[in-house]
C-alpha atoms as a PDB file:
ATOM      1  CA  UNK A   1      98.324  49.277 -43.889  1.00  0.00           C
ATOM      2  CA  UNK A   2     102.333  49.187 -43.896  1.00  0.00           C
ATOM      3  CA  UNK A   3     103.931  46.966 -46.294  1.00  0.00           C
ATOM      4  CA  UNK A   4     105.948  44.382 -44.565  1.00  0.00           C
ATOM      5  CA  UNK A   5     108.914  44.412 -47.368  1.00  0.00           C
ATOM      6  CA  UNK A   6     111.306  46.521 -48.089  1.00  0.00           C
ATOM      7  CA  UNK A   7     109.100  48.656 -51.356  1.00  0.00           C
ATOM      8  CA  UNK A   8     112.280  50.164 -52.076  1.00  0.00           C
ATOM      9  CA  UNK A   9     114.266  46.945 -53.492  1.00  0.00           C
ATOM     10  CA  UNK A  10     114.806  46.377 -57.036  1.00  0.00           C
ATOM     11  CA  UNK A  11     112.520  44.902 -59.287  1.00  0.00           C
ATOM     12  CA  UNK A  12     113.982  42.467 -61.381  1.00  0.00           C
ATOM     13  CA  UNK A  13     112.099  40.148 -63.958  1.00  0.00           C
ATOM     14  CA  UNK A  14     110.922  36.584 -63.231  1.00  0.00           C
ATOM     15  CA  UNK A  15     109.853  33.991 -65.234  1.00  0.00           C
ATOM     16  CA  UNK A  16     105.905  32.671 -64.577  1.00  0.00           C
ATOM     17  CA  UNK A  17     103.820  30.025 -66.197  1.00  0.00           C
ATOM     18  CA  UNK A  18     100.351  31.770 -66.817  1.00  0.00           C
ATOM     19  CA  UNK A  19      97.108  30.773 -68.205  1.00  0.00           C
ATOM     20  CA  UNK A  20      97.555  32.853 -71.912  1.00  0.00           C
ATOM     21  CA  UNK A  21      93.585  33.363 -71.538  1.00  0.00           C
ATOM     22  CA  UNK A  22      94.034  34.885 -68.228  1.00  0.00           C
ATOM     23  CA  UNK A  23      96.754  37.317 -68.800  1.00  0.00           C
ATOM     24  CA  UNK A  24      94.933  38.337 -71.972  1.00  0.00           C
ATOM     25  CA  UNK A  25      91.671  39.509 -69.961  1.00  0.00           C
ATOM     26  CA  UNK A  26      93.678  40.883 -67.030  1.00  0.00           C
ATOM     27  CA  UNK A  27      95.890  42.868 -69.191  1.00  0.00           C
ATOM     28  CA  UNK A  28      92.828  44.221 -70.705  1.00  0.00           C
ATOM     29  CA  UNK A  29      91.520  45.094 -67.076  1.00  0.00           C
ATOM     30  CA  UNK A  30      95.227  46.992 -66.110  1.00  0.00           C
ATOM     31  CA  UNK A  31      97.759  48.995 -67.648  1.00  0.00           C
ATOM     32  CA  UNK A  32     100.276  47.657 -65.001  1.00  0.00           C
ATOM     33  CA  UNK A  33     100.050  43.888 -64.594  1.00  0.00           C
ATOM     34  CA  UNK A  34     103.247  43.466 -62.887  1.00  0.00           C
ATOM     35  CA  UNK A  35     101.941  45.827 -60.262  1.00  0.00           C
ATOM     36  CA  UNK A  36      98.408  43.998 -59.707  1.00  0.00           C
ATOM     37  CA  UNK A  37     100.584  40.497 -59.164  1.00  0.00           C
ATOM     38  CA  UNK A  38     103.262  42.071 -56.957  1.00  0.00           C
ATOM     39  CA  UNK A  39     100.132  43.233 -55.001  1.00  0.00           C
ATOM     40  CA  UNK A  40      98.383  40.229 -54.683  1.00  0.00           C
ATOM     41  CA  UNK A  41     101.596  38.495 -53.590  1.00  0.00           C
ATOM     42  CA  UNK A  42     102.303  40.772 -51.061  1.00  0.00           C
ATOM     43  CA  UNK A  43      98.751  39.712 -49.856  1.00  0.00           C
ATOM     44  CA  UNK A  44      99.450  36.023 -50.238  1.00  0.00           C
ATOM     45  CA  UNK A  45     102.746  36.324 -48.020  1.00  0.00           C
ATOM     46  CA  UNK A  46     101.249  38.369 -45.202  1.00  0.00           C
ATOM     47  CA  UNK A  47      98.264  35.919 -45.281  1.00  0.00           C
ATOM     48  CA  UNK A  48     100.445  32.975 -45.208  1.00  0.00           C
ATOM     49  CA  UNK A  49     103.131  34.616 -42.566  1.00  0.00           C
ATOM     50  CA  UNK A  50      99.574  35.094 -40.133  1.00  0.00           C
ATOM     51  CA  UNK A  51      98.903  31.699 -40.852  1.00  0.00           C
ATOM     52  CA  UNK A  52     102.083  30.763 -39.490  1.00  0.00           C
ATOM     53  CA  UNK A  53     102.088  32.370 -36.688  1.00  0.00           C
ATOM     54  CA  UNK A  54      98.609  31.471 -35.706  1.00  0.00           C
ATOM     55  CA  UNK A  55      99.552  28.097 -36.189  1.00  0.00           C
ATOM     56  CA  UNK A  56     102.742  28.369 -34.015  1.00  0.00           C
ATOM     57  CA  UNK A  57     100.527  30.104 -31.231  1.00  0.00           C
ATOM     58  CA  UNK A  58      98.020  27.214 -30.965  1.00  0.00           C
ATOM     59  CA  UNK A  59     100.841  24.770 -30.767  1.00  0.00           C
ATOM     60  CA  UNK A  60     102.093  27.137 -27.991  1.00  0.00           C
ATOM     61  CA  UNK A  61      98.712  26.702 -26.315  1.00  0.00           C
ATOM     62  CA  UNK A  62      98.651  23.419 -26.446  1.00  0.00           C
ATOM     63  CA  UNK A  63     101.571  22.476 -25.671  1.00  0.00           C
ATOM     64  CA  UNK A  64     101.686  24.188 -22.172  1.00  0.00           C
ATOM     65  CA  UNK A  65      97.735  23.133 -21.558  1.00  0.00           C
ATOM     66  CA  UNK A  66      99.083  19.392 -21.732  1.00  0.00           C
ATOM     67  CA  UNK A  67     102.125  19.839 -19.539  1.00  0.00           C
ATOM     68  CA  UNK A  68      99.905  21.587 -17.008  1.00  0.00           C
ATOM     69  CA  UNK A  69      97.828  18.489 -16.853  1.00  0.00           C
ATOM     70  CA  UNK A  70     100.712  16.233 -16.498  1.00  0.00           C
ATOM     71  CA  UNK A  71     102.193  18.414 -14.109  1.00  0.00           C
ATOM     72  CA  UNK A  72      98.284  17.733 -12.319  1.00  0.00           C
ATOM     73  CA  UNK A  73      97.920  14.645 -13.446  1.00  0.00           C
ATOM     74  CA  UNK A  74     101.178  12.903 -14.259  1.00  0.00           C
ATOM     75  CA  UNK A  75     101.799  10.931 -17.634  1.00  0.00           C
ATOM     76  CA  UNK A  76      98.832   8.478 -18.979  1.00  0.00           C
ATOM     77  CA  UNK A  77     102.208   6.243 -19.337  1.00  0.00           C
ATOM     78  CA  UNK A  78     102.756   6.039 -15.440  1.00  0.00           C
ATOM     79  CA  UNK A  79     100.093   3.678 -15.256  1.00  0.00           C
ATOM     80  CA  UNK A  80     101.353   1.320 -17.308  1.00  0.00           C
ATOM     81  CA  UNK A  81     105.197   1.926 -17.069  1.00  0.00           C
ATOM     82  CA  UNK A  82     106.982  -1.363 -15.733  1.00  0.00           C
ATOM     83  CA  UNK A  83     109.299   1.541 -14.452  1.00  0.00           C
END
């Protein structure tokens, strides 16, 4: 699978609040923590950027299914509209 960032772009350091207990055992599972978390944030934002987009396409969706039915139909408000 491509990466969808730019794997070329300086690394610079960041400050995270970790569980001490949980960077001790995963430190003791990798010799390159920095790499596992970039890695599983790369995950996160492709899994979160599909989400998006998923969510954007079913608003889509629905959006034209209700304007065909009021172009069908007309508006529920019509029939009560003092208009």
């Amino acid at each position: 699978m491509k990466a969808k960032y730019n794997l070329d772009a300086r690394k610079r350091p960041v400050n995270l609040t970790l569980n001490e207990d949980l960077v001790v055992q995963a430190r003791g599972l990798t010799n390159n923590l920095s790499g596992v978390v970039e890695s599983l944030l790369a995950g996160y934002v492709e899994h979160e950027r599909q989400q998006r987009i998923a969510k954007a396409k079913t608003i889509e969706v629905t959006m034209a299914t209700w304007n065909d039915f009021n172009a069908k139909h007309g508006s529920f408000a019509d029939e009560y509209s003092p208009l």
